[in-house]
PDB file of N, CA and C in Angstrom:
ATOM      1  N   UNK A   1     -12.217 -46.683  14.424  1.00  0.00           N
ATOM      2  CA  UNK A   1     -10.844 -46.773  14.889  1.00  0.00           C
ATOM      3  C   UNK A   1     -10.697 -47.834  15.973  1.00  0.00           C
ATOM      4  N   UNK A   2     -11.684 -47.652  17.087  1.00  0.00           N
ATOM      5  CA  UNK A   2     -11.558 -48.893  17.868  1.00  0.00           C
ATOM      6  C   UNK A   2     -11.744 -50.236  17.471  1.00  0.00           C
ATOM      7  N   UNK A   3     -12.834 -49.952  16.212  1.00  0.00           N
ATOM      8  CA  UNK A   3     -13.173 -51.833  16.184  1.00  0.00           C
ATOM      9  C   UNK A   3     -11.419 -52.234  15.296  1.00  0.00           C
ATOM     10  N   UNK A   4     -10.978 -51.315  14.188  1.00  0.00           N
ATOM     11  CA  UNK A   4      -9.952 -51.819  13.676  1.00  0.00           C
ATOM     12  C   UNK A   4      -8.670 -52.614  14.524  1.00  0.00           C
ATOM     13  N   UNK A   5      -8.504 -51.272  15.564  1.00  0.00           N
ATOM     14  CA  UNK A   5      -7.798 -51.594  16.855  1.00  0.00           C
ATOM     15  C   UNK A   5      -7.842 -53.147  17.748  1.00  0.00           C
ATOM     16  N   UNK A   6      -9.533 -53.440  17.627  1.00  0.00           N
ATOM     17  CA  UNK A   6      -9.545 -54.368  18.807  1.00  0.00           C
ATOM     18  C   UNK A   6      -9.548 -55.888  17.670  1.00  0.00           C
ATOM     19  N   UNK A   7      -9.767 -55.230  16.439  1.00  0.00           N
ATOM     20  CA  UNK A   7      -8.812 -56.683  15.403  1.00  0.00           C
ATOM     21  C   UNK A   7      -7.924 -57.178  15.429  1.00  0.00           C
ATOM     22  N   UNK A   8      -7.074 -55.940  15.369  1.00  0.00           N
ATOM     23  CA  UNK A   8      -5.853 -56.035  14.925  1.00  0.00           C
ATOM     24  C   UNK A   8      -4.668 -56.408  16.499  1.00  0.00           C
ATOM     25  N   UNK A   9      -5.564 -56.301  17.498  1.00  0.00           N
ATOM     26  CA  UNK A   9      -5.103 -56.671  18.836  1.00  0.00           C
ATOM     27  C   UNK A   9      -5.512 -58.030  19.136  1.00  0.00           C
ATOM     28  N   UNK A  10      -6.403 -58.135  18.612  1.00  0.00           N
ATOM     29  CA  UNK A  10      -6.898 -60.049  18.600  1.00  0.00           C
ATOM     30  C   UNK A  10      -6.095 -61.053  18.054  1.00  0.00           C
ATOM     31  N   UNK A  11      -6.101 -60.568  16.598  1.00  0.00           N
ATOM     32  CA  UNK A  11      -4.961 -61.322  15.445  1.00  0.00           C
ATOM     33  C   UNK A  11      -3.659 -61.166  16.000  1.00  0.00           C
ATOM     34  N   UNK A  12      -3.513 -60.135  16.514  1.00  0.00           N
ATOM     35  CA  UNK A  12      -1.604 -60.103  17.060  1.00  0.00           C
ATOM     36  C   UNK A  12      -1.445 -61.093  18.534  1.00  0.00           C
ATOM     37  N   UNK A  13      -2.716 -61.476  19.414  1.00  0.00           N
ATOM     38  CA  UNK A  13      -2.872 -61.977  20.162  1.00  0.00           C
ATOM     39  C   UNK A  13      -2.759 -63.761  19.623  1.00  0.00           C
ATOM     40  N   UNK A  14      -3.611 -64.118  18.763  1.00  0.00           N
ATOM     41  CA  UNK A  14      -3.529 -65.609  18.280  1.00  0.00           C
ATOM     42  C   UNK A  14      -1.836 -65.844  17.072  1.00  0.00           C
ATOM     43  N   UNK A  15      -1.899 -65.051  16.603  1.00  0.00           N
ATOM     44  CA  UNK A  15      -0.418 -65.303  16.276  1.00  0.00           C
ATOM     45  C   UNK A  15       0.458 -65.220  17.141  1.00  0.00           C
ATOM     46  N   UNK A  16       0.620 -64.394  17.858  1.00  0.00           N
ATOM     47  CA  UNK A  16       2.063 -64.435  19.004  1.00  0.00           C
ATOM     48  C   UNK A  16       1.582 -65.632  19.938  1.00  0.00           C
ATOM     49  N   UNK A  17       0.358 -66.277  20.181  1.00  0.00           N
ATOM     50  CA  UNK A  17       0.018 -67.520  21.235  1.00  0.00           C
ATOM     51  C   UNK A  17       0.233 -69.115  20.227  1.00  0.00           C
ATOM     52  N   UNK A  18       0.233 -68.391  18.879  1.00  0.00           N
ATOM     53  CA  UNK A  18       0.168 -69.930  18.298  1.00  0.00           C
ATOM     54  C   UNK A  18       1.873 -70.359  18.037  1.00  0.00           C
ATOM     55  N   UNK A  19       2.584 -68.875  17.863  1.00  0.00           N
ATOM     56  CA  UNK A  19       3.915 -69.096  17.736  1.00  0.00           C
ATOM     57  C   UNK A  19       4.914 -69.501  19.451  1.00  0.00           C
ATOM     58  N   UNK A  20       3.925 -68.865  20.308  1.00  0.00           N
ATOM     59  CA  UNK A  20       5.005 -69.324  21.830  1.00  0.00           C
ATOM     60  C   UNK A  20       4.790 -70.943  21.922  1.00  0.00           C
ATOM     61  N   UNK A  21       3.161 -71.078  21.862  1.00  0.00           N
ATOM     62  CA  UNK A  21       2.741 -72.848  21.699  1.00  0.00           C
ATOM     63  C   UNK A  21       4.017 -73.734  20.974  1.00  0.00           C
ATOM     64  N   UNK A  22       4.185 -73.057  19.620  1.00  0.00           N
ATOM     65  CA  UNK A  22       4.902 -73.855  18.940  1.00  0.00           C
ATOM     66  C   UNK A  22       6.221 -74.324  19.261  1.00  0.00           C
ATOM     67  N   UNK A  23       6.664 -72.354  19.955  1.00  0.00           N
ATOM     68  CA  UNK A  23       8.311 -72.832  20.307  1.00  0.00           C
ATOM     69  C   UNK A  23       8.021 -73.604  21.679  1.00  0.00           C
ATOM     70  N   UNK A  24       7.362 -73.603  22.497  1.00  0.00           N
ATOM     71  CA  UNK A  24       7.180 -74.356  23.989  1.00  0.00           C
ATOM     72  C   UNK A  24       7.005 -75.784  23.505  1.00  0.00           C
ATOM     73  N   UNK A  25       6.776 -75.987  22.793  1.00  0.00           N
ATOM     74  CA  UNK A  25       6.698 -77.890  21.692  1.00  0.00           C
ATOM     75  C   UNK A  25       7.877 -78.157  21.278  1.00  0.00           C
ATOM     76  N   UNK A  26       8.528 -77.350  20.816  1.00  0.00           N
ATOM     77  CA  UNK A  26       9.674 -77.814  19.849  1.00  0.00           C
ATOM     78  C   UNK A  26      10.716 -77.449  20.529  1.00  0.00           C
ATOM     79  N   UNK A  27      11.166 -76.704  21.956  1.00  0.00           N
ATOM     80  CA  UNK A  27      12.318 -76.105  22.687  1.00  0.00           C
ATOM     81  C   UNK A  27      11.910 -77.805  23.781  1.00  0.00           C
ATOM     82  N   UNK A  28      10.896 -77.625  24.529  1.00  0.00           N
ATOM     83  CA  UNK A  28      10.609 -79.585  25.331  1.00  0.00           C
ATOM     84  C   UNK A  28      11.097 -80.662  24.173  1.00  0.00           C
ATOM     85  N   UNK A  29      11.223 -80.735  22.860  1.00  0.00           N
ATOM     86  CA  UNK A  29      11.138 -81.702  22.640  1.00  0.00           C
ATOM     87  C   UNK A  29      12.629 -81.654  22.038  1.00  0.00           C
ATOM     88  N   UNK A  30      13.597 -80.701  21.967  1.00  0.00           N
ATOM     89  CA  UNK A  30      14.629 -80.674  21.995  1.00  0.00           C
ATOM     90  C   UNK A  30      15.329 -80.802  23.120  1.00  0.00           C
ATOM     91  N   UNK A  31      14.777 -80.454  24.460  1.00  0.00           N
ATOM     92  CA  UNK A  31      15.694 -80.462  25.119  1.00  0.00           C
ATOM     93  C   UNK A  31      15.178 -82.164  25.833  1.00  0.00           C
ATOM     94  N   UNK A  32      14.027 -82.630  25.373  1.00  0.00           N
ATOM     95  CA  UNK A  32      14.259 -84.289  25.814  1.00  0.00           C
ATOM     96  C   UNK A  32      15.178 -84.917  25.182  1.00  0.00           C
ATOM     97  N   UNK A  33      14.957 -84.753  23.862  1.00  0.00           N
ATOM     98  CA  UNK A  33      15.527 -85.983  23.057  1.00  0.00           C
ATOM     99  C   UNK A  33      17.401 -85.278  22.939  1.00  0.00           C
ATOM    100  N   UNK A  34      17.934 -84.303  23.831  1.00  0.00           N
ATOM    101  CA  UNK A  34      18.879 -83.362  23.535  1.00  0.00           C
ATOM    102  C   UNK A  34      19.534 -83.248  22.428  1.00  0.00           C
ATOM    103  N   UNK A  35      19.160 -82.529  21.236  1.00  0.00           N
ATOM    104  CA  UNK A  35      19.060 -81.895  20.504  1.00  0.00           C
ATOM    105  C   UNK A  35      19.950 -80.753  20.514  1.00  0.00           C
ATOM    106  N   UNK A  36      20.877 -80.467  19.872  1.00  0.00           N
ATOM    107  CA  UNK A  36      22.126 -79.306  19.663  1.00  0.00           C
ATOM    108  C   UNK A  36      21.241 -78.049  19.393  1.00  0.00           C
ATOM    109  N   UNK A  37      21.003 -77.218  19.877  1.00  0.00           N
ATOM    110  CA  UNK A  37      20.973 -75.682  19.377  1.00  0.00           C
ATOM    111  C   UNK A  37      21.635 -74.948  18.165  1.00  0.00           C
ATOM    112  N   UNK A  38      20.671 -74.504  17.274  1.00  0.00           N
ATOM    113  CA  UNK A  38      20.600 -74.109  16.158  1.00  0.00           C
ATOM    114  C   UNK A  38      20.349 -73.420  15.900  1.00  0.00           C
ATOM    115  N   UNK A  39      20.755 -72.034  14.699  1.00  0.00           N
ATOM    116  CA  UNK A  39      20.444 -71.009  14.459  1.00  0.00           C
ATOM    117  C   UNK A  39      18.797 -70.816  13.949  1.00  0.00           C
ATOM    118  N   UNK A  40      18.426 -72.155  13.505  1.00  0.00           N
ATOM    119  CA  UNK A  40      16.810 -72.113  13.105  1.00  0.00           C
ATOM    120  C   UNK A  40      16.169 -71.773  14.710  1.00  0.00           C
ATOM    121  N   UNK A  41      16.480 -72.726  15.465  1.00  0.00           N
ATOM    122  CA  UNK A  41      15.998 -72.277  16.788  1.00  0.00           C
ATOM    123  C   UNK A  41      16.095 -70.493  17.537  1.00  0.00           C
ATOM    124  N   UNK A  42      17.406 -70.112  17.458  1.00  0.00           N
ATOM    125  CA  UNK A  42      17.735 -68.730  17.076  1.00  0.00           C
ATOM    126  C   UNK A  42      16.398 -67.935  17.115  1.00  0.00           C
ATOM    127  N   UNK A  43      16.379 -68.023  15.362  1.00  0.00           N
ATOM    128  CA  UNK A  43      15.364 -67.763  14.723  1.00  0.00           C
ATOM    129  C   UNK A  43      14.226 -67.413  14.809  1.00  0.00           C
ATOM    130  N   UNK A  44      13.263 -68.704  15.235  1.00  0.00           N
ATOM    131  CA  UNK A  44      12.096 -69.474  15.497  1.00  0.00           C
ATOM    132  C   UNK A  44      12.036 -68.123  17.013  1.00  0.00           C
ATOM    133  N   UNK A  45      12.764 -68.076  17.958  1.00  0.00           N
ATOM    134  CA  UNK A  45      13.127 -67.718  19.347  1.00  0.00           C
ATOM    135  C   UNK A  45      12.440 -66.554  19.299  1.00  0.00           C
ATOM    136  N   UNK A  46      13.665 -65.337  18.269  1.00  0.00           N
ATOM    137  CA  UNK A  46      13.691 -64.289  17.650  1.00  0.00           C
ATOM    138  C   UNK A  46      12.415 -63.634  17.155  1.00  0.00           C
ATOM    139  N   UNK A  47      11.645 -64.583  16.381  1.00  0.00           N
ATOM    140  CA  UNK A  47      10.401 -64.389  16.014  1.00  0.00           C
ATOM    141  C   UNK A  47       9.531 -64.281  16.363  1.00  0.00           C
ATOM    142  N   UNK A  48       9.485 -65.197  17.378  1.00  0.00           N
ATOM    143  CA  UNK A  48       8.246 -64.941  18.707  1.00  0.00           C
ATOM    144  C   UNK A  48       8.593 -63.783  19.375  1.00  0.00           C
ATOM    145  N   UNK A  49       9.773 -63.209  19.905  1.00  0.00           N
ATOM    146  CA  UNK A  49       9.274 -62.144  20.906  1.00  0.00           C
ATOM    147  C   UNK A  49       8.924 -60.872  20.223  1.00  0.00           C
ATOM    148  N   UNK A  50       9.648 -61.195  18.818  1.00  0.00           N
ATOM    149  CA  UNK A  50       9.332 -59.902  17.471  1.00  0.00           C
ATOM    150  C   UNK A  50       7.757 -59.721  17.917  1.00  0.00           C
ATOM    151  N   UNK A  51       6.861 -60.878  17.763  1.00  0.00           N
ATOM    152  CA  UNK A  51       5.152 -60.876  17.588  1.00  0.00           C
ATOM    153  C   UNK A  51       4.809 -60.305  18.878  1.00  0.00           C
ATOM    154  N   UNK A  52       5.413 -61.270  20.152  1.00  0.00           N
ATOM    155  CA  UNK A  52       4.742 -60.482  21.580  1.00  0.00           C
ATOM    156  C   UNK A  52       4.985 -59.097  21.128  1.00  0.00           C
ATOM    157  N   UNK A  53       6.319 -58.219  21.127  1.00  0.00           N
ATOM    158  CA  UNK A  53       6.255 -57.121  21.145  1.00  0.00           C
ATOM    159  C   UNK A  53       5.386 -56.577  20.323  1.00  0.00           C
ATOM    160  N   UNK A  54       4.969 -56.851  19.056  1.00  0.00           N
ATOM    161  CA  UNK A  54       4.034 -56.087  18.362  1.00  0.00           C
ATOM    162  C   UNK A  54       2.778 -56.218  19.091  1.00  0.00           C
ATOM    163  N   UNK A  55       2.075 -57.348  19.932  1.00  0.00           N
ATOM    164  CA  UNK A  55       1.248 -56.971  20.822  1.00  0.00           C
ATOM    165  C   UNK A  55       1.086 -56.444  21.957  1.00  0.00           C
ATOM    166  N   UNK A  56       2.203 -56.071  22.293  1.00  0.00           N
ATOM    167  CA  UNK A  56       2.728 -55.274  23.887  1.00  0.00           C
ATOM    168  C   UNK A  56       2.147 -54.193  23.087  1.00  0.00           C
ATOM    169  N   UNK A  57       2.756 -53.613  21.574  1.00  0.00           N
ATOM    170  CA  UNK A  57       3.072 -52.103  20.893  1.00  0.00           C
ATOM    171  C   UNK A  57       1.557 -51.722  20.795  1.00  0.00           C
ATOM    172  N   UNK A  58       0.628 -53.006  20.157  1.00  0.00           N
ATOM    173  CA  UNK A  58      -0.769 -52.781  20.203  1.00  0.00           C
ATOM    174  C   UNK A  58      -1.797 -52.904  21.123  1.00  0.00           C
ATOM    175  N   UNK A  59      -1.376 -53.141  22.256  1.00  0.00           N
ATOM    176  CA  UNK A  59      -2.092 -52.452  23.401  1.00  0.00           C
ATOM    177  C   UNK A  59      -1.693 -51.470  23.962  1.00  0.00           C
ATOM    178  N   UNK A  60      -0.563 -50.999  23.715  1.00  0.00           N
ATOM    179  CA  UNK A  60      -0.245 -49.743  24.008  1.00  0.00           C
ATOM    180  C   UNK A  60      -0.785 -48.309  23.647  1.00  0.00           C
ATOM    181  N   UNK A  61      -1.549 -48.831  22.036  1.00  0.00           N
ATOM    182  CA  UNK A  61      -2.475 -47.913  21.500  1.00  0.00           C
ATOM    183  C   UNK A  61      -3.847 -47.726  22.225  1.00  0.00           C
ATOM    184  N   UNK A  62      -3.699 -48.431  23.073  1.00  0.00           N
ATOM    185  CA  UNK A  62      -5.178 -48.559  23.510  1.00  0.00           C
ATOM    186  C   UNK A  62      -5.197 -47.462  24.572  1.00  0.00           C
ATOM    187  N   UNK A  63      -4.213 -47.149  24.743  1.00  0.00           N
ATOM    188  CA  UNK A  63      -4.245 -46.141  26.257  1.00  0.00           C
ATOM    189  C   UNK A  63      -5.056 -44.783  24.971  1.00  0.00           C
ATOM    190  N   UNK A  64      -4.159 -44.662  23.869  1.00  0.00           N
ATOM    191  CA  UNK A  64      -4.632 -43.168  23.303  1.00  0.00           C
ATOM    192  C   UNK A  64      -6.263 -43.413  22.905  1.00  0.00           C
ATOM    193  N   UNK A  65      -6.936 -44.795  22.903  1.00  0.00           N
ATOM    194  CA  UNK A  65      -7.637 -44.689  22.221  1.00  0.00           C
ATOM    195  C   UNK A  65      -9.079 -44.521  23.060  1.00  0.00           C
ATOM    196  N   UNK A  66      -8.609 -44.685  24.808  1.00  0.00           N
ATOM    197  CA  UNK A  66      -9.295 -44.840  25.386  1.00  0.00           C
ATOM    198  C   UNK A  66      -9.969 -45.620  25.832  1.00  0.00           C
ATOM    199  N   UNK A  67      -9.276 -46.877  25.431  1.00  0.00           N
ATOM    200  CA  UNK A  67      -9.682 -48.199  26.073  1.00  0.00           C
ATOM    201  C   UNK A  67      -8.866 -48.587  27.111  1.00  0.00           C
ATOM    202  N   UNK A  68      -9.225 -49.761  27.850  1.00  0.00           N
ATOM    203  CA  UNK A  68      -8.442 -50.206  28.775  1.00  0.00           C
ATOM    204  C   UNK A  68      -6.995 -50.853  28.501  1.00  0.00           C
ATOM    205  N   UNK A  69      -6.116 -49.877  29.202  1.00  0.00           N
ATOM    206  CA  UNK A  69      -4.643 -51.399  28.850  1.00  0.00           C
ATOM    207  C   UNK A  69      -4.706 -52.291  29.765  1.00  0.00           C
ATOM    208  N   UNK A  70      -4.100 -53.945  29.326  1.00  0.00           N
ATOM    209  CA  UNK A  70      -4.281 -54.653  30.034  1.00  0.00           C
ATOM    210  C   UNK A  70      -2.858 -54.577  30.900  1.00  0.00           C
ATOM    211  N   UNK A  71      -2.487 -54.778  31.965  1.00  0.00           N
ATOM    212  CA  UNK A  71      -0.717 -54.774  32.162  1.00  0.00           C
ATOM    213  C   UNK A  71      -0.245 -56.552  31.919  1.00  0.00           C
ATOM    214  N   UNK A  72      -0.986 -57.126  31.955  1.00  0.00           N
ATOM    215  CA  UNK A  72      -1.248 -58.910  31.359  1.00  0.00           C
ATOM    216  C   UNK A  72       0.220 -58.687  30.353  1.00  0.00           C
ATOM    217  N   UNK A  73      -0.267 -58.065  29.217  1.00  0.00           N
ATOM    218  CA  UNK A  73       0.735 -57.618  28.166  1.00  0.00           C
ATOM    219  C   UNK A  73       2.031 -57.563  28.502  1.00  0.00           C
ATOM    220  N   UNK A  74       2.379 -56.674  29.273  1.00  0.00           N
ATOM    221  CA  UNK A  74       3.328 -56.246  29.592  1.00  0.00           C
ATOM    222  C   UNK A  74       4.012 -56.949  30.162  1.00  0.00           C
ATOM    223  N   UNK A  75       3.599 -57.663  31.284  1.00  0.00           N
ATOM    224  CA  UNK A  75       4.104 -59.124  31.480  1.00  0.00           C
ATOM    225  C   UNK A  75       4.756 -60.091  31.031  1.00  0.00           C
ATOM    226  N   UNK A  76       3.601 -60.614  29.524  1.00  0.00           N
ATOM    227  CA  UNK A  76       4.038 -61.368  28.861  1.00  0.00           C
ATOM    228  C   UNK A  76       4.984 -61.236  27.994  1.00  0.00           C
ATOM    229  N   UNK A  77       5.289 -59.691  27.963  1.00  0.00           N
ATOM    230  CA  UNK A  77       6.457 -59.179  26.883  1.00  0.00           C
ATOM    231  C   UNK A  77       7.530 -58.893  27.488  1.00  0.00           C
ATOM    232  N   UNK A  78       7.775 -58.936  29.190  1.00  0.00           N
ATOM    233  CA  UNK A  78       8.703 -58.620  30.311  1.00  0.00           C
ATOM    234  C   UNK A  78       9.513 -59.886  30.330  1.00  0.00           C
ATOM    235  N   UNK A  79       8.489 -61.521  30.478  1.00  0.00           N
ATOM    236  CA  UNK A  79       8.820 -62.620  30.428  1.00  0.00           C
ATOM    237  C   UNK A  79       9.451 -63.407  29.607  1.00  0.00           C
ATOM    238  N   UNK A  80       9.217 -63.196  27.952  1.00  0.00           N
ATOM    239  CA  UNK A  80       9.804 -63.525  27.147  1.00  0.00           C
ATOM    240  C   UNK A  80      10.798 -63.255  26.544  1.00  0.00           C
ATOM    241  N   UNK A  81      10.797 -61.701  26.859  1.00  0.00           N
ATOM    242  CA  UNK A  81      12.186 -60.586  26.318  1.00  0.00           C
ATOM    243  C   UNK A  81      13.440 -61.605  28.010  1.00  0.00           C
ATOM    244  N   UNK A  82      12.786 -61.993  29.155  1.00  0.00           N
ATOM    245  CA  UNK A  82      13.762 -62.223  29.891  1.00  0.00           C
ATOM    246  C   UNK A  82      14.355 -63.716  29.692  1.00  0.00           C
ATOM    247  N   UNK A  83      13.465 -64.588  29.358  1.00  0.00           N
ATOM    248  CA  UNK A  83      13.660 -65.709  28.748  1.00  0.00           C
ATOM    249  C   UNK A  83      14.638 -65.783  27.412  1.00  0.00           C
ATOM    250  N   UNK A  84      14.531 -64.806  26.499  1.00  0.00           N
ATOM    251  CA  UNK A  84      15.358 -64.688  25.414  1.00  0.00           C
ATOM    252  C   UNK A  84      16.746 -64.176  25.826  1.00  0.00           C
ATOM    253  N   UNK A  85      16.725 -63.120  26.891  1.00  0.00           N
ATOM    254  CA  UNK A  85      17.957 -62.423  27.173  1.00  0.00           C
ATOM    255  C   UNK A  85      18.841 -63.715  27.983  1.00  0.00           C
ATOM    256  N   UNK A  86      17.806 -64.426  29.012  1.00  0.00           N
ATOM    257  CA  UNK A  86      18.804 -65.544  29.612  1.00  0.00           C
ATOM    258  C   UNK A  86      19.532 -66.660  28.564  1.00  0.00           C
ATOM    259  N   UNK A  87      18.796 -66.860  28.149  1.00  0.00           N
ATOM    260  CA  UNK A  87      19.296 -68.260  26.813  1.00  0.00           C
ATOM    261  C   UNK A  87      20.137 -67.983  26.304  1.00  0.00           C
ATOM    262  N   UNK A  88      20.739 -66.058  26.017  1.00  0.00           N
ATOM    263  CA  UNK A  88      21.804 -65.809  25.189  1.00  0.00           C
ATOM    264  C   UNK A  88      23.320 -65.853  26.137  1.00  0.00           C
ATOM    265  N   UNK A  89      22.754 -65.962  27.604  1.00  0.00           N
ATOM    266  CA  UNK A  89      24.061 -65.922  28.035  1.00  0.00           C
ATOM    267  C   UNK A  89      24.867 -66.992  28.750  1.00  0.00           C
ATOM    268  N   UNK A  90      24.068 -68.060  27.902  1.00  0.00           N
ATOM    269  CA  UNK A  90      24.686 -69.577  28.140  1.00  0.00           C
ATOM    270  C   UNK A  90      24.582 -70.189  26.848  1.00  0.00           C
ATOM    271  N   UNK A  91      26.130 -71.270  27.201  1.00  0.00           N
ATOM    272  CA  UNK A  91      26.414 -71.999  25.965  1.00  0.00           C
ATOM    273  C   UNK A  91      25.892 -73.159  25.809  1.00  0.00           C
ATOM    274  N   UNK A  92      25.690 -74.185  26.345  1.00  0.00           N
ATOM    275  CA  UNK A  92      24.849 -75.524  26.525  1.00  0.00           C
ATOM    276  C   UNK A  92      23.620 -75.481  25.950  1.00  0.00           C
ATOM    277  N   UNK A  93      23.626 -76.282  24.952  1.00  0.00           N
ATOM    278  CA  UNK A  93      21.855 -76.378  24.233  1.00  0.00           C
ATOM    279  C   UNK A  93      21.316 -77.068  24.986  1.00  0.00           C
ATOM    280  N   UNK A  94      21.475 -77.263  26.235  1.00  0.00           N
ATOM    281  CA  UNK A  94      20.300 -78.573  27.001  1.00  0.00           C
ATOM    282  C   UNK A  94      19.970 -76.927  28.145  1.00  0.00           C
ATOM    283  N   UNK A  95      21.102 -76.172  28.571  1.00  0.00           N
ATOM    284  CA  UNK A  95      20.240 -74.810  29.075  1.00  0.00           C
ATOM    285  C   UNK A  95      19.550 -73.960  28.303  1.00  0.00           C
ATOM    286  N   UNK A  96      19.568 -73.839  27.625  1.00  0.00           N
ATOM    287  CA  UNK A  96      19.360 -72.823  26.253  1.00  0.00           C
ATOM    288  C   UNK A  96      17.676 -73.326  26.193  1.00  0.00           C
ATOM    289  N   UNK A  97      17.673 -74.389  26.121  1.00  0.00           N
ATOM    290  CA  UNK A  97      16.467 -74.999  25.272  1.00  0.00           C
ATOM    291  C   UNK A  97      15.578 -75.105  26.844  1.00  0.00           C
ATOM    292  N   UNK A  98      16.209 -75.440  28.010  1.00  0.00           N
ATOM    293  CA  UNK A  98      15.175 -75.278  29.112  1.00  0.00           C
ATOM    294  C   UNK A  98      14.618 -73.907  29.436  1.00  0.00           C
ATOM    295  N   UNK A  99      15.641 -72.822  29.539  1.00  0.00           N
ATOM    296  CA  UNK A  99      15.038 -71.592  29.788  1.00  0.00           C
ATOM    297  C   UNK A  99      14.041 -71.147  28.859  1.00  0.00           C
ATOM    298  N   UNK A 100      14.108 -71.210  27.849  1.00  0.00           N
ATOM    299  CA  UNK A 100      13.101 -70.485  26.634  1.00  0.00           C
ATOM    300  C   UNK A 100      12.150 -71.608  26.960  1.00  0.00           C
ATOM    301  N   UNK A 101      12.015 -72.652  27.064  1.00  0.00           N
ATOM    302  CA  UNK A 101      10.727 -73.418  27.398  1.00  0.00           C
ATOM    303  C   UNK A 101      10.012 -72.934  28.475  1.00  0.00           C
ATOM    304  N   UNK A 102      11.000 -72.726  29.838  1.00  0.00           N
ATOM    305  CA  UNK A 102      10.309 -72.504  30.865  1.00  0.00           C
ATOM    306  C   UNK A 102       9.571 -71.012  30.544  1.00  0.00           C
ATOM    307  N   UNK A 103      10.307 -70.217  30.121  1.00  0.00           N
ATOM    308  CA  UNK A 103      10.085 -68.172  30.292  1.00  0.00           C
ATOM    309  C   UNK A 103       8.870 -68.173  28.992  1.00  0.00           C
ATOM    310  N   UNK A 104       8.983 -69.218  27.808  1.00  0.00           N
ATOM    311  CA  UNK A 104       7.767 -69.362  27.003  1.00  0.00           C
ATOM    312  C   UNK A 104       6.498 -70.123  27.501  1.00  0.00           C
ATOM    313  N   UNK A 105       6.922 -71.067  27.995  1.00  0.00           N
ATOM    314  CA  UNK A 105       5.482 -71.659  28.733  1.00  0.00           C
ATOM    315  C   UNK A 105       4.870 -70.393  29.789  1.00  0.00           C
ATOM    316  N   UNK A 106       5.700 -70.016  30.591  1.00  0.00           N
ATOM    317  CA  UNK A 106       4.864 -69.100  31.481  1.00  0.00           C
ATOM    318  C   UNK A 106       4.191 -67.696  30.740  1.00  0.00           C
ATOM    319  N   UNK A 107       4.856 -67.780  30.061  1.00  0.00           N
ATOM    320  CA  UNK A 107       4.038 -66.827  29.196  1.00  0.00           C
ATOM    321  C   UNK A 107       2.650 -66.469  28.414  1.00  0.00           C
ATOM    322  N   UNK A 108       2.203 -68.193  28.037  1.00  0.00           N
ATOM    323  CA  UNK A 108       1.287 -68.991  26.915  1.00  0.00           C
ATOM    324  C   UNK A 108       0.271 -68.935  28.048  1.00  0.00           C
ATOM    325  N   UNK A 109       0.882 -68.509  29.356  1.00  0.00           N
ATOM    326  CA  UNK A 109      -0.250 -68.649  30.720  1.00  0.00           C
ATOM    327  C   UNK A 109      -0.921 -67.158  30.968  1.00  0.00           C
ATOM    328  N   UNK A 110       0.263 -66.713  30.612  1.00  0.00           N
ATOM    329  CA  UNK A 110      -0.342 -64.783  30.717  1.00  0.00           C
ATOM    330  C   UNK A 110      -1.155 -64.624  29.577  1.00  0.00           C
ATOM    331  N   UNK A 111      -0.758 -64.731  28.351  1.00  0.00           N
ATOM    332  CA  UNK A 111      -1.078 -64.462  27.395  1.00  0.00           C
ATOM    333  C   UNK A 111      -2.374 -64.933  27.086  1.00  0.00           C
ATOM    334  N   UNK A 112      -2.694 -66.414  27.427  1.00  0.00           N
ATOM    335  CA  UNK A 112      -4.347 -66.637  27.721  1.00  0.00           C
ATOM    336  C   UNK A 112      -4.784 -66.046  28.567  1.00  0.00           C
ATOM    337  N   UNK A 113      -4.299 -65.403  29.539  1.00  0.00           N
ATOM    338  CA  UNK A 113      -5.365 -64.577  30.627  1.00  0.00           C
ATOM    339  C   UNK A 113      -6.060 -63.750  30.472  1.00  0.00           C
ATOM    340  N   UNK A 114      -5.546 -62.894  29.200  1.00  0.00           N
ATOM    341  CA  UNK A 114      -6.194 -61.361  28.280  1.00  0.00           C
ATOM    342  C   UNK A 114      -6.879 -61.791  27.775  1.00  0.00           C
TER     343      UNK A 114
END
């Protein structure tokens, strides 16, 4: 049960880090070249914090399982859920696209720390 656990917490770890990487690339390089905000972006946004949370959800198993939780996690799923919530309450794609860069980059920093 643990080794499945500490897989399936690894893999949810390199997917949710390869998807913040991606949007922290593509939210900088929209908001240089300023670039209109788009529902793909939306999307793309949407998707990433979908993954953090499934790794917040899977270290959370770890408390029943008797392993250590990290609070790292929790962090990184505090940061991005706040990064997503700010971006929705502005209209300007040149703010939009800085906050989710900034609240995703700091994140790609927690998230390597685990």
């Amino acid at each position: 049960m643990t080794d499945t656990l500490l897989i399936i917490d690894s893999l949810l770890k390199y997917i949710s880090l390869i998807f913040l990487i991606y949007c922290s690339i593509n939210f900088c390089y929209k908001l240089i070249l300023k670039k209109q905000y788009s529902i793909n972006d939306f999307r793309i946004s949407l998707i990433t914090l979908i993954f953090v949370f499934f790794k917040f959800s899977a270290s959370l198993l770890w408390i029943f399982s008797d392993l250590i939780f990290e609070e790292k996690n929790l962090v990184t799923f505090f940061i991005v859920l706040l990064g997503f919530y700010l971006h929705n309450k502005v209209v300007e794609s040149r703010k939009k696209f800085f906050r989710l860069f900034i609240f995703y980059s700091i994140s790609i920093y927690f998230l390597m720390m685990t």
